[in-house]
Protein backbone atom coordinates (compact mmCIF):
# COMPACT_ATOMS: atom_id res chain seq x y z
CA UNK A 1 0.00 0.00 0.00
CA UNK A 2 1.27 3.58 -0.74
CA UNK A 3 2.25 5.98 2.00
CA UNK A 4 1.40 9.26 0.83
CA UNK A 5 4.35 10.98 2.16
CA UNK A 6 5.79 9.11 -1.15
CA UNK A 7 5.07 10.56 -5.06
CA UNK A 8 2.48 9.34 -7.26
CA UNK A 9 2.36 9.95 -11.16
CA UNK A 10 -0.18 10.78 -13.71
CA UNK A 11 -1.04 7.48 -15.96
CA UNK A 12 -2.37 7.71 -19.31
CA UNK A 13 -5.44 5.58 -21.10
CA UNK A 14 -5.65 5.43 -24.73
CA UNK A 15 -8.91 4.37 -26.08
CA UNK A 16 -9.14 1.32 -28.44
CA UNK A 17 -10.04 0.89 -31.76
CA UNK A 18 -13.20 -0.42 -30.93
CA UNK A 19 -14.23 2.64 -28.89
CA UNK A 20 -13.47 5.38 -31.62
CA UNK A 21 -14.44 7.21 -33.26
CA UNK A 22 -15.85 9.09 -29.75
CA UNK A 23 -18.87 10.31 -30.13
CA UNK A 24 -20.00 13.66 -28.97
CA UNK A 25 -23.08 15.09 -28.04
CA UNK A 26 -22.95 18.13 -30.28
CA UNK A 27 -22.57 15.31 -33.46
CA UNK A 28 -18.78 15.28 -33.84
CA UNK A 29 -16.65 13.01 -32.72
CA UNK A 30 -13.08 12.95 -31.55
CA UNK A 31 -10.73 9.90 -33.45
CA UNK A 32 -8.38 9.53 -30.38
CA UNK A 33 -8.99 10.02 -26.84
CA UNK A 34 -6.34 9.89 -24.51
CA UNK A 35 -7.61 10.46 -20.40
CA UNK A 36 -4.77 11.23 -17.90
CA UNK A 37 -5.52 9.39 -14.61
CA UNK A 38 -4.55 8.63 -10.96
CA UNK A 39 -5.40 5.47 -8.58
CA UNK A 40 -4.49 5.55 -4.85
CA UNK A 41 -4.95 2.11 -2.99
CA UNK A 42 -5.60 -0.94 -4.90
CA UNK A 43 -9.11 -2.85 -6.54
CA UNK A 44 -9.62 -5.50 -4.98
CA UNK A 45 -10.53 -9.03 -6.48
CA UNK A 46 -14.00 -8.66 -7.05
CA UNK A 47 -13.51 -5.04 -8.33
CA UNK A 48 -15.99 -3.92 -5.89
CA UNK A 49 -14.37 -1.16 -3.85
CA UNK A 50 -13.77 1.52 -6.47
CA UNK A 51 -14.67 4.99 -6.07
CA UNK A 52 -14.64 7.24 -8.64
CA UNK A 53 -13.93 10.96 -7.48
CA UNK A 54 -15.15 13.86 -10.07
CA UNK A 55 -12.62 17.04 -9.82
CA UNK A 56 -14.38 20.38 -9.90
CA UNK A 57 -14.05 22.94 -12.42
CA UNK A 58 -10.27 24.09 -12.67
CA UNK A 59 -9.24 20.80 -10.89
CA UNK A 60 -7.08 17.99 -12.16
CA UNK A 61 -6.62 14.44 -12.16
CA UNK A 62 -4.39 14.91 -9.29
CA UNK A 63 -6.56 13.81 -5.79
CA UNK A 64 -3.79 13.07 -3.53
CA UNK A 65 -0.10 12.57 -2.70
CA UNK A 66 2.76 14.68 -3.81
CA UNK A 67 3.08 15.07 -8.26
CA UNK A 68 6.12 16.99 -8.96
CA UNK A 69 5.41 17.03 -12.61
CA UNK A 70 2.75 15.55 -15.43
CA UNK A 71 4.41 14.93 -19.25
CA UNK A 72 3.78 16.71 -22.01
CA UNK A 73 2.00 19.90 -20.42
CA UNK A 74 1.36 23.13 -22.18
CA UNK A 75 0.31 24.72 -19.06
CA UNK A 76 2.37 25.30 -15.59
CA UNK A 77 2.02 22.20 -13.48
CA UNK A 78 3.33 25.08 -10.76
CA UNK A 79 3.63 24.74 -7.07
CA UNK A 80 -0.12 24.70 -6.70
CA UNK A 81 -0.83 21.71 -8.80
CA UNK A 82 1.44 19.54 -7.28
CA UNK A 83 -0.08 18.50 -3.84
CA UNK A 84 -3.50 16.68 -4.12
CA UNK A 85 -6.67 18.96 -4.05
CA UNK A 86 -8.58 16.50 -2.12
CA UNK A 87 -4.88 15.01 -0.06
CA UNK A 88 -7.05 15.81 3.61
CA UNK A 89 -9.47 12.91 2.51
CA UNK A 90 -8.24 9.96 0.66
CA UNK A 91 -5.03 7.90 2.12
CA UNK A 92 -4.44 5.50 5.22
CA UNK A 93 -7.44 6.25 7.94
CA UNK A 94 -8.99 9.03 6.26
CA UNK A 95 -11.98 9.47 5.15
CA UNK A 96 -11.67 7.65 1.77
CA UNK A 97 -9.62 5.09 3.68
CA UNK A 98 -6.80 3.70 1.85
CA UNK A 99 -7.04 0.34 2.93
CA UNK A 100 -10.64 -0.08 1.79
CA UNK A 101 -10.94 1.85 -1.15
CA UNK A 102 -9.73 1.84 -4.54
CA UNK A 103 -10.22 5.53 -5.68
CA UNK A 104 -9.96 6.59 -9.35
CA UNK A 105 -9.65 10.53 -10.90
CA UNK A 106 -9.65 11.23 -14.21
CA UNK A 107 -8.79 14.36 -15.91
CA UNK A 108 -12.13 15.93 -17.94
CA UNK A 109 -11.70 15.74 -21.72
CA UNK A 110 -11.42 18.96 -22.85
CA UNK A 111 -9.25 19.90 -20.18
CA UNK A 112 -5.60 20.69 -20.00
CA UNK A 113 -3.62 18.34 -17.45
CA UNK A 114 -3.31 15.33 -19.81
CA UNK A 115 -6.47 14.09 -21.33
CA UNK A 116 -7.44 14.91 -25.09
CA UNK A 117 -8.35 18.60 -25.31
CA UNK A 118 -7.55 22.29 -26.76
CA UNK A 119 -3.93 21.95 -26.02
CA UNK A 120 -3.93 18.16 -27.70
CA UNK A 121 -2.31 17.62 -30.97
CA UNK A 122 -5.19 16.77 -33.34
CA UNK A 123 -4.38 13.97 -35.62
CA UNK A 124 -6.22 15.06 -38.75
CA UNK A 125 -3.87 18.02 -38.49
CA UNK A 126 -1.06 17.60 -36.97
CA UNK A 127 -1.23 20.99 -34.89
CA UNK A 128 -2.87 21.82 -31.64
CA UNK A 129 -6.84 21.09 -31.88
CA UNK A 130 -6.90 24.84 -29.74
CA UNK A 131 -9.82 26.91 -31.27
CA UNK A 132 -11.13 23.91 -33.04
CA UNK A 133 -11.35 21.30 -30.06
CA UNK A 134 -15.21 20.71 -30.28
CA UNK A 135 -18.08 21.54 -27.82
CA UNK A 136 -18.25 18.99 -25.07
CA UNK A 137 -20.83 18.27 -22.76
CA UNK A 138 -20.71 17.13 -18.80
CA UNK A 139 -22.15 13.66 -20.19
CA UNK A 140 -19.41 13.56 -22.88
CA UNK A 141 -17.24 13.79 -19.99
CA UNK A 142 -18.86 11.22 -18.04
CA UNK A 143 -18.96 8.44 -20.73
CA UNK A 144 -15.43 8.94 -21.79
CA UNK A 145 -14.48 7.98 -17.84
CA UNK A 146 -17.19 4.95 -17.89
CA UNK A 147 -15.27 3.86 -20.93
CA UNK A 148 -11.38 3.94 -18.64
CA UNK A 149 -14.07 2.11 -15.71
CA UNK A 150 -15.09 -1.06 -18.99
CA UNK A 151 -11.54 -1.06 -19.17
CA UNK A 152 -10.56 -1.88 -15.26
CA UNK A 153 -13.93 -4.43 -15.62
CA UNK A 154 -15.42 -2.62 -12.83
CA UNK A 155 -19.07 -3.58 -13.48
CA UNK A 156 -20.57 -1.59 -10.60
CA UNK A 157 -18.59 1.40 -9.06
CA UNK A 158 -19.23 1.70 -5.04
CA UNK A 159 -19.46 5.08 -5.04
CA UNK A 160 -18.85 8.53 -7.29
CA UNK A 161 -18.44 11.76 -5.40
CA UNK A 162 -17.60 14.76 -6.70
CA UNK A 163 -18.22 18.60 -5.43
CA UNK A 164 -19.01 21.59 -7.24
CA UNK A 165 -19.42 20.66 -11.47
CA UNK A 166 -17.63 17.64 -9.83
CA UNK A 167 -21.51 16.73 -7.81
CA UNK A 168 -23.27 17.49 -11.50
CA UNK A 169 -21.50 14.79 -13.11
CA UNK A 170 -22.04 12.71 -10.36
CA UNK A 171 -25.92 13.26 -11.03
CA UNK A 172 -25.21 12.71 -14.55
CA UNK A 173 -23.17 9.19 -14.13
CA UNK A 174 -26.45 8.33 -11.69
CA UNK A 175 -29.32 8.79 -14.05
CA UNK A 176 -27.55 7.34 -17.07
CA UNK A 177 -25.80 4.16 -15.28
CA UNK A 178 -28.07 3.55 -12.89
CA UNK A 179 -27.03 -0.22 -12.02
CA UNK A 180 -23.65 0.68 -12.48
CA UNK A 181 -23.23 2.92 -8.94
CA UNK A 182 -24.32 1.90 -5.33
CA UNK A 183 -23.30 5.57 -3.08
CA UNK A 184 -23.97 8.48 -4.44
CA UNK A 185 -22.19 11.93 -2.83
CA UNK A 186 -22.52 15.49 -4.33
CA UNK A 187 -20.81 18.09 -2.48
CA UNK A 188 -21.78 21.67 -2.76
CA UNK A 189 -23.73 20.83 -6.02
CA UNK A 190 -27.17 20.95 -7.90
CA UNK A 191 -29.77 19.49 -10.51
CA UNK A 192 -29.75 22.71 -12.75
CA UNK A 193 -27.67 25.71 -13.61
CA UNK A 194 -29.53 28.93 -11.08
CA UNK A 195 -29.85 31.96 -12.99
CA UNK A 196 -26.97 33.55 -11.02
CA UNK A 197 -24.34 30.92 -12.46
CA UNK A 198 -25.36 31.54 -16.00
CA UNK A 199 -24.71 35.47 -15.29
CA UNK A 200 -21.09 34.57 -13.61
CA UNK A 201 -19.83 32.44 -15.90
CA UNK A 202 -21.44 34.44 -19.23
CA UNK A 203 -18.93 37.35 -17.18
CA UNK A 204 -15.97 34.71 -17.49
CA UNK A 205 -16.52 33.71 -21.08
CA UNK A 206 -17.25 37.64 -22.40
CA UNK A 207 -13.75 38.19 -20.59
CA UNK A 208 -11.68 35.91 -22.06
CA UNK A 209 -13.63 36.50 -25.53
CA UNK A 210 -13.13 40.30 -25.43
CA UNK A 211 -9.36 39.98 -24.25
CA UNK A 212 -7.52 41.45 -27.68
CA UNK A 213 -5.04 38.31 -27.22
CA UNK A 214 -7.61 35.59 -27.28
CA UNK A 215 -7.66 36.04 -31.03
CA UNK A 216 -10.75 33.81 -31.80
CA UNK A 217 -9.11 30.82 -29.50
CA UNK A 218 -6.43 31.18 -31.89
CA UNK A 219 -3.65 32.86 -29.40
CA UNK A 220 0.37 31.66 -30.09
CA UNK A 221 1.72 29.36 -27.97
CA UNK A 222 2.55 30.57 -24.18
CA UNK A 223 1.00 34.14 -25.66
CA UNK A 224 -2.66 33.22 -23.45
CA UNK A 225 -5.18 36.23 -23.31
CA UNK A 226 -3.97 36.89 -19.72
CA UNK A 227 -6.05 39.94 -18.78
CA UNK A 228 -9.24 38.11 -19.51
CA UNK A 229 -8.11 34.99 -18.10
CA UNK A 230 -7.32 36.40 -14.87
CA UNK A 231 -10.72 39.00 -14.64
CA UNK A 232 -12.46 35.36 -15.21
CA UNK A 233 -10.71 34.16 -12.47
CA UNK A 234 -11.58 37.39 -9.82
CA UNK A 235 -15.25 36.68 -11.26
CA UNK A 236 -15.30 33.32 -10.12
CA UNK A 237 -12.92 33.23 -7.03
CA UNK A 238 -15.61 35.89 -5.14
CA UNK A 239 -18.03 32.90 -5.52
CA UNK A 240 -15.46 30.07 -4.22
CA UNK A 241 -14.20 31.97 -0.62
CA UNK A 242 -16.74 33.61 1.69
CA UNK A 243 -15.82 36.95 2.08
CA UNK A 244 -14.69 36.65 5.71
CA UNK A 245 -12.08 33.94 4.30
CA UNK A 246 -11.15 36.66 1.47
CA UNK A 247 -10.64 39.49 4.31
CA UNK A 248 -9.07 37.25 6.65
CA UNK A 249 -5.97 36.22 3.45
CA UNK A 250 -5.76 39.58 2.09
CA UNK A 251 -4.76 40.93 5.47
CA UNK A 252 -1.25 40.23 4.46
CA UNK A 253 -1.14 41.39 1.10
CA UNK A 254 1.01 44.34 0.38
CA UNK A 255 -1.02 47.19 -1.70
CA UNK A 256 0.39 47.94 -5.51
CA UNK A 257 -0.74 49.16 -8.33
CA UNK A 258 -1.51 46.35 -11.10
CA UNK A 259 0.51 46.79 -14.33
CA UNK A 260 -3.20 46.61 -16.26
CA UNK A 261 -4.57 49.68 -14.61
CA UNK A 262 -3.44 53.39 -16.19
CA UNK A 263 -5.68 55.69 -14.23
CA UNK A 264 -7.19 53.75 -10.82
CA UNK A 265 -4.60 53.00 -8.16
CA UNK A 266 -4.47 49.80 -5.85
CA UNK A 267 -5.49 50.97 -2.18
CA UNK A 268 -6.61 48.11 -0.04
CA UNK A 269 -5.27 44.89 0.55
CA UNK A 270 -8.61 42.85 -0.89
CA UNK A 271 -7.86 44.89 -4.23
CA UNK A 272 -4.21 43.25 -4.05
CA UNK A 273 -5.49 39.95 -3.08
CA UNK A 274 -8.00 39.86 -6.19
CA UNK A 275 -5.54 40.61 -8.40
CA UNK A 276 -3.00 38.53 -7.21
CA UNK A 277 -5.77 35.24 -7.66
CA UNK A 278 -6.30 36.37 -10.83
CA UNK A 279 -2.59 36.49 -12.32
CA UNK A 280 -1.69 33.36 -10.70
CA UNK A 281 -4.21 31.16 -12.32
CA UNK A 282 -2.93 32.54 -16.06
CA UNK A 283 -0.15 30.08 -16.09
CA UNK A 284 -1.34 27.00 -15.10
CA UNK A 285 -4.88 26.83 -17.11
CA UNK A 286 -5.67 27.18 -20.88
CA UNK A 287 -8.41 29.54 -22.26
CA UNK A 288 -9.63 27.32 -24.57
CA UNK A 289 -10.43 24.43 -21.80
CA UNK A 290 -11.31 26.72 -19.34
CA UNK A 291 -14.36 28.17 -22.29
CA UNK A 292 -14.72 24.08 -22.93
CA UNK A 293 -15.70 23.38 -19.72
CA UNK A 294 -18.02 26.70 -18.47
CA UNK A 295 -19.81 25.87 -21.70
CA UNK A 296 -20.71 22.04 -20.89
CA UNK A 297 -21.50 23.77 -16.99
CA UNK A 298 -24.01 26.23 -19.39
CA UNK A 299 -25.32 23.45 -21.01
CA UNK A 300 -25.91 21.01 -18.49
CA UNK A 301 -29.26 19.49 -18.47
CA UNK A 302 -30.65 16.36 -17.21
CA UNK A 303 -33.35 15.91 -18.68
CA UNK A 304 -32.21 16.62 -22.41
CA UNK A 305 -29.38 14.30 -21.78
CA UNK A 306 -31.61 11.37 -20.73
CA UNK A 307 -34.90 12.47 -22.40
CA UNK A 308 -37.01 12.28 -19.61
CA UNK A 309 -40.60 13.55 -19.16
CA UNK A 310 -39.54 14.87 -15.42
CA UNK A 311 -36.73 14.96 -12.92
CA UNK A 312 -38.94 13.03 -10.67
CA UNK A 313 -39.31 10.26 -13.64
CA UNK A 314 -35.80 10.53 -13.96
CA UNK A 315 -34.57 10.23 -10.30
CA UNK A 316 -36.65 7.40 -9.71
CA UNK A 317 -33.93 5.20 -11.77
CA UNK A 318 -32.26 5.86 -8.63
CA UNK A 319 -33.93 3.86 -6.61
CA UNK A 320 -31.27 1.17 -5.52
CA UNK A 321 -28.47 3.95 -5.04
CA UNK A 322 -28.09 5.24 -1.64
CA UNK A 323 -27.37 9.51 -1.85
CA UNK A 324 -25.36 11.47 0.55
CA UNK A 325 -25.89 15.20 -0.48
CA UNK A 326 -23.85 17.52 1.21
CA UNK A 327 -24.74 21.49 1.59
CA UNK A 328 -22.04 24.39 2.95
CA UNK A 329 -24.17 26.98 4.56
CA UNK A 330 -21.94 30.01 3.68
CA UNK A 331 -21.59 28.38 0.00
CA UNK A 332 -22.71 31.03 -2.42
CA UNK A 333 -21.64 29.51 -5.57
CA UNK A 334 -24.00 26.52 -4.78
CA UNK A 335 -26.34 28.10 -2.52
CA UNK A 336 -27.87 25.53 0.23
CA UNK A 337 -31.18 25.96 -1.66
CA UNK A 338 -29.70 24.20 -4.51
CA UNK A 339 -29.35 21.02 -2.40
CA UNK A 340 -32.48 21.84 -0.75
CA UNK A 341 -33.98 21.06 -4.43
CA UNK A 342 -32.02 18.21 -5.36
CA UNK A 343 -33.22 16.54 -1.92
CA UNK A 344 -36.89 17.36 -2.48
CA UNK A 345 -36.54 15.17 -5.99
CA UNK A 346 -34.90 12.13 -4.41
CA UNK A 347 -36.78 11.72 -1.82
CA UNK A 348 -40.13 12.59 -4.07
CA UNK A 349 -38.63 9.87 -6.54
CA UNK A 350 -37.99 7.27 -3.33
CA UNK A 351 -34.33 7.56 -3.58
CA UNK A 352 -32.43 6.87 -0.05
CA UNK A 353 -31.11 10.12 0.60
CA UNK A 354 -29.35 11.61 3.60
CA UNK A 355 -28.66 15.36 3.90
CA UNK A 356 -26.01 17.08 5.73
CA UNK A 357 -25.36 20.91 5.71
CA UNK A 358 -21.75 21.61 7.25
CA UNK A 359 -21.27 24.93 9.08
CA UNK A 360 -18.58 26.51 7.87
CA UNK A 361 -16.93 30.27 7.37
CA UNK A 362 -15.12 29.35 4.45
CA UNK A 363 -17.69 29.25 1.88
CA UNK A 364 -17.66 26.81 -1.38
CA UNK A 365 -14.13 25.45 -0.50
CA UNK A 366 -14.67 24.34 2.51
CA UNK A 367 -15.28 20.92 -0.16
CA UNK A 368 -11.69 21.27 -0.20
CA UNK A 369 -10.06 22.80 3.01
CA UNK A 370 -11.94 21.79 6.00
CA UNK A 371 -12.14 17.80 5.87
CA UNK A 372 -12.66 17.47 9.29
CA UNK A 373 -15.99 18.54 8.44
CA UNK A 374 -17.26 15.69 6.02
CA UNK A 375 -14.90 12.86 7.43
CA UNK A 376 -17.27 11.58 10.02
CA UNK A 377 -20.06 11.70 7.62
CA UNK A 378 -18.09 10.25 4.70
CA UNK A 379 -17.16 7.62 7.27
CA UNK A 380 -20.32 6.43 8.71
CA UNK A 381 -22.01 6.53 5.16
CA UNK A 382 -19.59 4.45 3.66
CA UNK A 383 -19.15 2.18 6.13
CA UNK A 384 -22.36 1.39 6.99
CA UNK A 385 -23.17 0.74 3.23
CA UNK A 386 -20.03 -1.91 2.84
């Protein structure tokens, strides 16, 4: 068993023959598809102790442990990519104990950190798909990781859990595999897209779009359209900290003026601190993946990807899965109500379904900070379901 003081890598699954052309939602298809993936712990022999852990928006495949580097990146696998975003929860007597579990994180296509995507070399082409990388969907996403699950001959996953977009999918992989998953756990999550997401992330996509650099999606090599990239990142970082959290980390931040601004002049720390989140994402994420993926968040609906008359209709598939939804009160990128509704339909549709709402001052990533939190709960729900 690995000791997670020790490094892990990034693995890489090719899809066969016989899987490809992948088909996409928006009726093109990709003709290879290459997913960059982690496992921590090991399957047992009757493949029935894998989780499979969605990452959330700018996340990567990279859950836990120490990964000093991934190969072949375009973007900056920098100092904050290299410990595991979720490294409090999964490893030897945590919460996704290490010596139980089998857990499994894939990297979404149309991301950057290894699987197929803008930054991928097209093979029709020979050059960067960047611009050209199709629309995907969060069900694109999903099947192309139930294909890498085939592959393991995992016929029934014990449980997928994923927070934020990360929670979606898990809804997704629910309704459309429905005797392939026994635990269900969304974290800070919801059925639908609320009316104040669609605003936020319109505001990220107009300022990447209307950065001069972006060029269409067509920007040169290491030449990203930083200012937009990093006002999209302010936009959506407000939504990810609680404001005491942002007051409480800018304390320390030293006031200057930002090298984008000719007229207004830096005078509070919080100004500083914004600024600073935005610059430092620039590096490490692509504009093109980062447009791929808000747009499959704008799109994602679960009743056009499954056809169903109702959400109720659709939940009740359901039925055999046990759900543990979790809410963070101070969360206002996923409000509580958002749970609140997803709660209502499983237990309308007969779906076991237990509810937890986690106090915390930390806002939307407390998912990722505080796992002192959801360890007990994680715990006792998948233990008692064993």
């Amino acid at each position: 068993m690995k000791n997670f003081t020790e490094l892990v890598s990034t693995q890489f699954f090719q899809f066969s023959n016989q899987d490809l052309p992948f088909q996409l939602r928006s009726g093109e298809a990709l003709s290879q598809v290459t997913l960059a993936y982690e496992m921590y712990g090991e399957l047992n022999s009757r493949k029935d102790n894998a989780i499979l852990l969605f990452h959330a928006l700018t996340g990567s495949q990279h859950a836990a442990g120490k990964n000093p580097s991934v190969e072949g990146l375009e973007v900056t696998w920098n100092e904050e990519c290299q410990t595991g975003w979720w490294d409090g929860f999964i490893g030897l007597e945590k919460a996704i104990d290490l010596h139980k579990y089998c857990v499994i994180c894939i990297n979404y296509i149309g991301g950057c950190y290894g699987s197929t995507g803008p930054t991928s070399v097209c093979p029709e082409t020979s050059k960067p798909y960047g611009a050209n990388f199709p629309q995907i969907t969060f069900s694109d996403i999903v099947d192309s990781q139930m294909k890498f699950v085939d592959h393991l001959g995992i016929e029934k996953l014990y449980a997928v859990i994923g927070a934020s977009i990360g929670g979606m999918m898990c809804l997704s992989m629910a309704t459309r595999y429905p005797d392939r998953i026994c635990n269900v756990i969304p974290i800070g999550s919801g059925v639908d897209v609320s009316p104040l997401q669609r605003i936020l992330n319109l505001e990220q996509i107009y300022a990447i779009e209307s950065d001069p650099d972006f060029q269409g999606g067509a920007y040169l090599k290491h030449a990203q359209p930083t200012r937009g990239m990093a006002f999209a990142r302010m936009i959506s970082h407000k939504t990810f900290v609680s404001l005491t959290t942002m007051e409480h980390r800018a304390r320390g931040e030293i006031s200057e003026n930002d090298d984008n601004l000719e007229w207004y002049k830096i005078g509070t720390s919080l100004e500083s601190y914004m600024l600073y989140q935005g610059r430092k994402f620039i590096p490490r994420f692509d504009a093109n993946s980062y447009l791929r993926i808000l747009d499959a968040w704008q799109n994602f609906d679960l009743l056009k990807e499954t056809k169903a008359e109702s959400l109720r209709e659709l939940f009740s598939k359901c039925q055999t899965q046990k759900f543990l939804v979790f809410s963070i009160d101070s969360d206002v990128c996923f409000y509580p109500e958002s749970q609140q509704k997803m709660v209502k339909l499983l237990r309308g549709a007969n779906v076991p379904t237990t509810w937890v709402t986690v106090n915390s001052e930390k806002g939307h990533d407390a998912f990722l900070v505080e796992p002192e939190l959801f360890t007990p709960h994680l715990l006792y729900t998948l233990g008692k379901n064993r």
